[in-house]
N, C-alpha and C. Protein backbone atom coordinates (compact mmCIF):
# COMPACT_ATOMS: atom_id res chain seq x y z
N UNK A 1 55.85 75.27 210.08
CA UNK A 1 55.06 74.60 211.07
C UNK A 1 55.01 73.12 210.72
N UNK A 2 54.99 72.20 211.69
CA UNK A 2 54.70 70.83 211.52
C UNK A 2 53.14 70.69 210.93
N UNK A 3 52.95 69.25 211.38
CA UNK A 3 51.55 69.09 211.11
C UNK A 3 50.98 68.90 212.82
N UNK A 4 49.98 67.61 212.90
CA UNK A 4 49.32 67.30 214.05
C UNK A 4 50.10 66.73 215.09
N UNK A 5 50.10 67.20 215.89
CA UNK A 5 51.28 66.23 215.95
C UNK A 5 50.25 64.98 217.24
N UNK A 6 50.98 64.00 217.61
CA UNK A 6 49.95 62.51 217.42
C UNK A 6 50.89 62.05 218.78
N UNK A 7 50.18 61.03 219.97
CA UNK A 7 51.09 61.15 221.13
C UNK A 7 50.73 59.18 221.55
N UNK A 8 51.84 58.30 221.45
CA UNK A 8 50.86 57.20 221.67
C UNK A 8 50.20 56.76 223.41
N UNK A 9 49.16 56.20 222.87
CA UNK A 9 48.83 55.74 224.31
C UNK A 9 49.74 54.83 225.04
N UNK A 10 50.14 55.09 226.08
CA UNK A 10 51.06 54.61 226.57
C UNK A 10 50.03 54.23 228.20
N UNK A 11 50.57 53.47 229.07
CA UNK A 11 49.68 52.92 230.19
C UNK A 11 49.83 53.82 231.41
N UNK A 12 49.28 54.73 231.22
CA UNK A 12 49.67 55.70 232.32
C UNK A 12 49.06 55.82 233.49
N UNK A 13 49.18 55.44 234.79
CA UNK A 13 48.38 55.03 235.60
C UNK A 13 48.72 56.41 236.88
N UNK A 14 48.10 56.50 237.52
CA UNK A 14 47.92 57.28 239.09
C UNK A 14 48.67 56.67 239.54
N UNK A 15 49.94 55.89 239.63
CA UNK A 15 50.22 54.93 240.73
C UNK A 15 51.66 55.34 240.94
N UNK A 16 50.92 55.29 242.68
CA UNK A 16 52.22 55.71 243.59
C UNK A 16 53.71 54.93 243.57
N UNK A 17 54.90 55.12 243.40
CA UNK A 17 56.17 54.22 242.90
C UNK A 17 55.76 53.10 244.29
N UNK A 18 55.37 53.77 245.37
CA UNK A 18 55.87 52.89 246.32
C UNK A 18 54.50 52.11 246.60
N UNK A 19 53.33 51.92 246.26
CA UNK A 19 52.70 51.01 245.78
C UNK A 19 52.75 50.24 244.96
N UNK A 20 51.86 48.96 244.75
CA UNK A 20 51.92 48.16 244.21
C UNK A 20 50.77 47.98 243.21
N UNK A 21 49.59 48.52 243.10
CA UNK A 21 48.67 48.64 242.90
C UNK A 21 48.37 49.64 242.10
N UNK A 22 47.52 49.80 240.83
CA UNK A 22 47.02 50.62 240.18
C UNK A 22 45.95 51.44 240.98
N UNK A 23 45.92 52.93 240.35
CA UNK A 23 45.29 53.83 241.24
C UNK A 23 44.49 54.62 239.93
N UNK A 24 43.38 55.06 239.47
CA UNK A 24 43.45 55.54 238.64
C UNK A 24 43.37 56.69 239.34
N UNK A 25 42.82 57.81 238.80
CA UNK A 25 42.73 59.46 239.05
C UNK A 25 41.48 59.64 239.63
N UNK A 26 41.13 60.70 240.07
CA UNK A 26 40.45 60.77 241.07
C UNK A 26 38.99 61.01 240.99
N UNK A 27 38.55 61.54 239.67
CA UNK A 27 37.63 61.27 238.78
C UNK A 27 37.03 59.97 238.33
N UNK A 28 37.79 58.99 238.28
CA UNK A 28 38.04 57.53 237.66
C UNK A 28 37.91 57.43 236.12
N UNK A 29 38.46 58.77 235.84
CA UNK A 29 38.00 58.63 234.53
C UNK A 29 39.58 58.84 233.89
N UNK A 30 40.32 57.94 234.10
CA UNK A 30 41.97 58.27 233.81
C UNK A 30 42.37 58.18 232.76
N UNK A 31 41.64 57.57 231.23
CA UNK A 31 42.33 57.42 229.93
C UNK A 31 41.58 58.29 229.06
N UNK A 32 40.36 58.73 229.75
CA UNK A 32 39.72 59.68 228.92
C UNK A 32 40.52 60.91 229.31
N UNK A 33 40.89 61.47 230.66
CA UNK A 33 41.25 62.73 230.92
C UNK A 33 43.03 62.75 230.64
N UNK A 34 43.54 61.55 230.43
CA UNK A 34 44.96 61.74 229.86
C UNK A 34 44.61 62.37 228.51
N UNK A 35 43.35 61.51 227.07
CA UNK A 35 43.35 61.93 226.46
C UNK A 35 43.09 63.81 226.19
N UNK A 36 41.91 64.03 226.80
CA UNK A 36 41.80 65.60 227.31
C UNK A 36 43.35 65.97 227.39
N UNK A 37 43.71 65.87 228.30
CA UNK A 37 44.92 66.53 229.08
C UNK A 37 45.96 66.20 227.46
N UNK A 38 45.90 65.54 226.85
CA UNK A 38 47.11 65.02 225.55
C UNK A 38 46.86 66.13 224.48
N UNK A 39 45.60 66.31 224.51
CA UNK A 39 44.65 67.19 223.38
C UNK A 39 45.31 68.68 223.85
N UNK A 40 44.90 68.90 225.08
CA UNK A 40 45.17 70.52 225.38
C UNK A 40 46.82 70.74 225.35
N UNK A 41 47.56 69.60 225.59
CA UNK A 41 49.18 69.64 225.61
C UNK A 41 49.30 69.89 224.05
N UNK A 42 48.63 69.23 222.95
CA UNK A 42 49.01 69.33 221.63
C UNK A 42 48.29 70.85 221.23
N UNK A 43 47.37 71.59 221.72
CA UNK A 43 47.28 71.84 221.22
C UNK A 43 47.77 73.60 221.54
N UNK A 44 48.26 73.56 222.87
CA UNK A 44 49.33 74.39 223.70
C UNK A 44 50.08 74.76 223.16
N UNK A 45 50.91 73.30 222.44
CA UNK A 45 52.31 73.28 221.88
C UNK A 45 52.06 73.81 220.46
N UNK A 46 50.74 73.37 219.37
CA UNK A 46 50.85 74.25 218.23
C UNK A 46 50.37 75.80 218.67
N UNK A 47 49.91 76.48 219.20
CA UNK A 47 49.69 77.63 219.64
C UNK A 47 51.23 78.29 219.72
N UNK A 48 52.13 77.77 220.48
CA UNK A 48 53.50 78.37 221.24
C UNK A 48 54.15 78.19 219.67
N UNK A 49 53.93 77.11 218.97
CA UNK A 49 54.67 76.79 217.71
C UNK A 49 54.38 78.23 216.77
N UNK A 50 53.34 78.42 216.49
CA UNK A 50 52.18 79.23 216.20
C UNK A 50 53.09 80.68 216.22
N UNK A 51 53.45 80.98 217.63
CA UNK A 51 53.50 82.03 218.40
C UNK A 51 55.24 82.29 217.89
N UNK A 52 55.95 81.12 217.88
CA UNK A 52 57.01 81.49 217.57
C UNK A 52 57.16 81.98 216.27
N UNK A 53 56.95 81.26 215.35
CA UNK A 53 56.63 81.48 214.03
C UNK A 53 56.15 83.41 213.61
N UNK A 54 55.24 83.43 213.93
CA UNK A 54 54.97 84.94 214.16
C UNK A 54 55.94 85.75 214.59
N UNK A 55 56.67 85.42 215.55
CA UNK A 55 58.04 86.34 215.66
C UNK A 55 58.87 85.89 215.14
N UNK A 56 59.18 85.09 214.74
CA UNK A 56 60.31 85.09 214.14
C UNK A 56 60.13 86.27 212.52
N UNK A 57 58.99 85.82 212.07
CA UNK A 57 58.59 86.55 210.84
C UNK A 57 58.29 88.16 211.60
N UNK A 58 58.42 88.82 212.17
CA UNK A 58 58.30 90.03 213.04
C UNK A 58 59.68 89.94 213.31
N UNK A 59 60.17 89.46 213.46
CA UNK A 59 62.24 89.79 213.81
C UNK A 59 62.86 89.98 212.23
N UNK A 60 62.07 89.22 211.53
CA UNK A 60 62.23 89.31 210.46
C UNK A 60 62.27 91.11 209.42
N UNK A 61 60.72 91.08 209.85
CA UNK A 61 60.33 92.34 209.59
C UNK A 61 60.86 93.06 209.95
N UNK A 62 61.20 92.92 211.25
CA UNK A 62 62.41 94.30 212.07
C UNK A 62 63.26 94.35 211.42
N UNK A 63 64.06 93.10 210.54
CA UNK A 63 65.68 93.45 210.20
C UNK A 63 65.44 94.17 208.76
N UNK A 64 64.17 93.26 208.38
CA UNK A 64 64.47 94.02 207.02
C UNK A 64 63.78 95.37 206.95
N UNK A 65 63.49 95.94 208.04
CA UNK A 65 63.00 97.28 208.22
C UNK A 65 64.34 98.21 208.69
N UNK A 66 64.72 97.78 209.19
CA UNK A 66 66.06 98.17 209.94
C UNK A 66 67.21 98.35 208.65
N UNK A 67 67.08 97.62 208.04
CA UNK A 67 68.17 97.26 206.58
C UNK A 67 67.82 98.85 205.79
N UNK A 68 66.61 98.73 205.63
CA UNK A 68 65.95 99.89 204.90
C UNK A 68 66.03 101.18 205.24
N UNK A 69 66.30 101.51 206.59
CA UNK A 69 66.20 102.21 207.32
C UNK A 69 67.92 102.72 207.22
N UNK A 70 68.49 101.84 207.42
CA UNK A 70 70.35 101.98 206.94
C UNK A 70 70.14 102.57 205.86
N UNK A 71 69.83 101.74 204.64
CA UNK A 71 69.78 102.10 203.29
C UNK A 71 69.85 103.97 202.81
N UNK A 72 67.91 103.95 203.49
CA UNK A 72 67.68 105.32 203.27
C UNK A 72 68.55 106.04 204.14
N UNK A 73 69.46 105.91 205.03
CA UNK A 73 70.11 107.01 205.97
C UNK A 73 71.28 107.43 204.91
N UNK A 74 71.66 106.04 204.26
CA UNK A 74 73.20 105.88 203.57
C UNK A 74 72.84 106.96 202.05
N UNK A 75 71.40 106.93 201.58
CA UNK A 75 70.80 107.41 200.41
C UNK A 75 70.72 109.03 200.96
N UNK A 76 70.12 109.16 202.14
CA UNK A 76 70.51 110.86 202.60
C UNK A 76 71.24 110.86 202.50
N UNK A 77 72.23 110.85 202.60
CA UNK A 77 73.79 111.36 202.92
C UNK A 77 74.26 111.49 201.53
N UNK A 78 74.38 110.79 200.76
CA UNK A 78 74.29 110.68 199.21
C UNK A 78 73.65 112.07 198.82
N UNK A 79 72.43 112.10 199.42
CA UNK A 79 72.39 113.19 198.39
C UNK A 79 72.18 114.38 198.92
N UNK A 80 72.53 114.80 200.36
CA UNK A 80 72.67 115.88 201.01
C UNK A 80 74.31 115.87 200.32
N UNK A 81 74.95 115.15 200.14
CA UNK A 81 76.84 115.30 199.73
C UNK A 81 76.33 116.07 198.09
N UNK A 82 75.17 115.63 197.13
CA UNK A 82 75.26 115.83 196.09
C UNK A 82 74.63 117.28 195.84
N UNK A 83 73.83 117.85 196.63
CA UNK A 83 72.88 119.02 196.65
C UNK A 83 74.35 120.02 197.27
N UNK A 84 75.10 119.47 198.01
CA UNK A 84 75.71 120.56 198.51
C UNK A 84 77.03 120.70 197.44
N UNK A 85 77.36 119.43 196.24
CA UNK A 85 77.97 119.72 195.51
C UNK A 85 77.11 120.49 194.42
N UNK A 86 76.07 120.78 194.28
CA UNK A 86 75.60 121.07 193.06
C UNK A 86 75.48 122.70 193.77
N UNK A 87 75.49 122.74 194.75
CA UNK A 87 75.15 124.33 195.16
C UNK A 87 76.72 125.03 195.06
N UNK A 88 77.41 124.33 195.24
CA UNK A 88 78.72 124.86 195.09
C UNK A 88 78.74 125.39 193.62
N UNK A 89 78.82 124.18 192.91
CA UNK A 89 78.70 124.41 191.59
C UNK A 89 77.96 125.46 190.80
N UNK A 90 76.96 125.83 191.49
CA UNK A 90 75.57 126.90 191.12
C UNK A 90 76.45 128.17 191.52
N UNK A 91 76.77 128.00 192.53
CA UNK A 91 77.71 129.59 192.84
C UNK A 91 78.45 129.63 192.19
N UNK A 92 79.27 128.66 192.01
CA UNK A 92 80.60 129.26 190.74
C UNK A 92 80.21 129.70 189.67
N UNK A 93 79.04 129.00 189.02
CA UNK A 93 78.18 129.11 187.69
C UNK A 93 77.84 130.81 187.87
N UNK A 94 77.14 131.04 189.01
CA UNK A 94 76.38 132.30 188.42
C UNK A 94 77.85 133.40 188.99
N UNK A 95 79.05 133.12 189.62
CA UNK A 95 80.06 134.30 189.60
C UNK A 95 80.41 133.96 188.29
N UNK A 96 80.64 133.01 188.19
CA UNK A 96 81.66 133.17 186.04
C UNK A 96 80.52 134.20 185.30
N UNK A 97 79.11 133.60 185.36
CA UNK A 97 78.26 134.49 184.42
C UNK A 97 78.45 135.86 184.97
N UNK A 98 78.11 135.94 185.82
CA UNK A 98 78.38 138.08 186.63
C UNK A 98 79.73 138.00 186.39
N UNK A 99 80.54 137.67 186.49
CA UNK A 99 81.91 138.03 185.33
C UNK A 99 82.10 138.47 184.43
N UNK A 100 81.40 136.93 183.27
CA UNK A 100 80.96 137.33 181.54
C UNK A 100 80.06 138.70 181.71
N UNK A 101 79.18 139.04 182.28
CA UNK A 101 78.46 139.81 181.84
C UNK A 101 79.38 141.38 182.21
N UNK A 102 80.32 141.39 183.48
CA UNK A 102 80.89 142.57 183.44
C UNK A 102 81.68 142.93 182.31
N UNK A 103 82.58 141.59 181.51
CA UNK A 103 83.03 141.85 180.87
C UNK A 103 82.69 142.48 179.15
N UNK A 104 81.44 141.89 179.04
CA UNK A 104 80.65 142.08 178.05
C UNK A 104 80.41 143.48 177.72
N UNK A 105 79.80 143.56 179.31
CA UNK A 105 79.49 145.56 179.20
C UNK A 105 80.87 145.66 179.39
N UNK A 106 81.72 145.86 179.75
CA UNK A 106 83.25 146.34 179.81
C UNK A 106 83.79 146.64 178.37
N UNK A 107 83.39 145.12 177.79
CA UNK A 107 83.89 145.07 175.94
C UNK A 107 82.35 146.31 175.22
N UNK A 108 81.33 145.78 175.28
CA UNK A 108 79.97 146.41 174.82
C UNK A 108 80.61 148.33 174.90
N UNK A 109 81.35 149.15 176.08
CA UNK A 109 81.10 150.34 176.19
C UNK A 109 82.58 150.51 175.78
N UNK A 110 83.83 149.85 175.52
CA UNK A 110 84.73 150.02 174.80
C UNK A 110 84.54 150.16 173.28
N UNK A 111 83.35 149.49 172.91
CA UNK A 111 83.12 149.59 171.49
C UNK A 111 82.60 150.57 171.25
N UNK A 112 81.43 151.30 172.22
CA UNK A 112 80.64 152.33 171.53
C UNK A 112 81.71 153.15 171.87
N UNK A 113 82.36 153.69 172.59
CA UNK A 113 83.78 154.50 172.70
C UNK A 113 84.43 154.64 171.56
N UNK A 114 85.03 153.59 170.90
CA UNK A 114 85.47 153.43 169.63
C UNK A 114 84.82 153.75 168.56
N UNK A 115 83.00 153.56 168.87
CA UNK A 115 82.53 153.88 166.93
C UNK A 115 82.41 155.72 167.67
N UNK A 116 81.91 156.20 168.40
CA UNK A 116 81.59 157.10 169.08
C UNK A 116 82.90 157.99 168.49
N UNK A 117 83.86 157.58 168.61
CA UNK A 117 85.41 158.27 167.93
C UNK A 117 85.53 158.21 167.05
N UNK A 118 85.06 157.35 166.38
CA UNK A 118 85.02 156.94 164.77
C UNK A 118 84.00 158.22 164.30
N UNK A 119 82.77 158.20 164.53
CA UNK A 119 82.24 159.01 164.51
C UNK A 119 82.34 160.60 164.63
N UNK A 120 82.94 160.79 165.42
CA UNK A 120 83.66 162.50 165.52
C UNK A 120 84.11 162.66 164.73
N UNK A 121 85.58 161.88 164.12
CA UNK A 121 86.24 161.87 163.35
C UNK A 121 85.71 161.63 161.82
N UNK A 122 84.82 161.43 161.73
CA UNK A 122 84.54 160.85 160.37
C UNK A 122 83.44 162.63 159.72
């Protein structure tokens, strides 16, 4: 934002081009109500100044909400890709183990077979 902003008096009269003659306003009060009228123009213009400012910082906010908003979509995807690699992975994990374990009892009842014979025999 600027500062005040400041307007000089300049001779500003009511007067018609095609007269010759000064006219003031119709009030007769013409350098006081330019000033009025200078005041509400300045102070119009910091309001609208004001006003822009606020959006722009709100366009602002939008993008960098919007940025974030990418971000986290790009961060799902990340880790919906990583949950569905780790579930893959979890299934293979628990068929190898139900594998090991058939094989275990497979080896486990080959052995008692074996002392079990050992045993007869002995």
């Amino acid at each position: 934002m600027t500062g005040p902003r400041t307007f000089a008096k300049v001779g500003m009269t009511n007067r018609s081009p095609h007269s010759g003659s000064d006219e003031t306003t119709a009030s007769g009060n013409g350098p006081a109500e330019i000033e009025r009228a200078t005041r509400r123009l300045v102070a119009a213009l910091d309001a609208l100044e004001s006003a822009v400012e606020r959006r722009r910082d709100a366009d602002r906010d939008e993008d960098e909400l919007a940025n974030r908003i990418q971000a986290l979509g790009a961060d799902r995807s990340r880790l919906a890709d990583e949950l569905d690699n780790t579930l893959v992975r979890s299934r293979k994990l628990e068929r190898t183990n139900r594998e090991i374990g058939e094989r275990l009892d497979a080896a486990i009842g080959t052995i008692r077979t074996m002392l079990d014979e050992v045993e007869d025999e002995g």
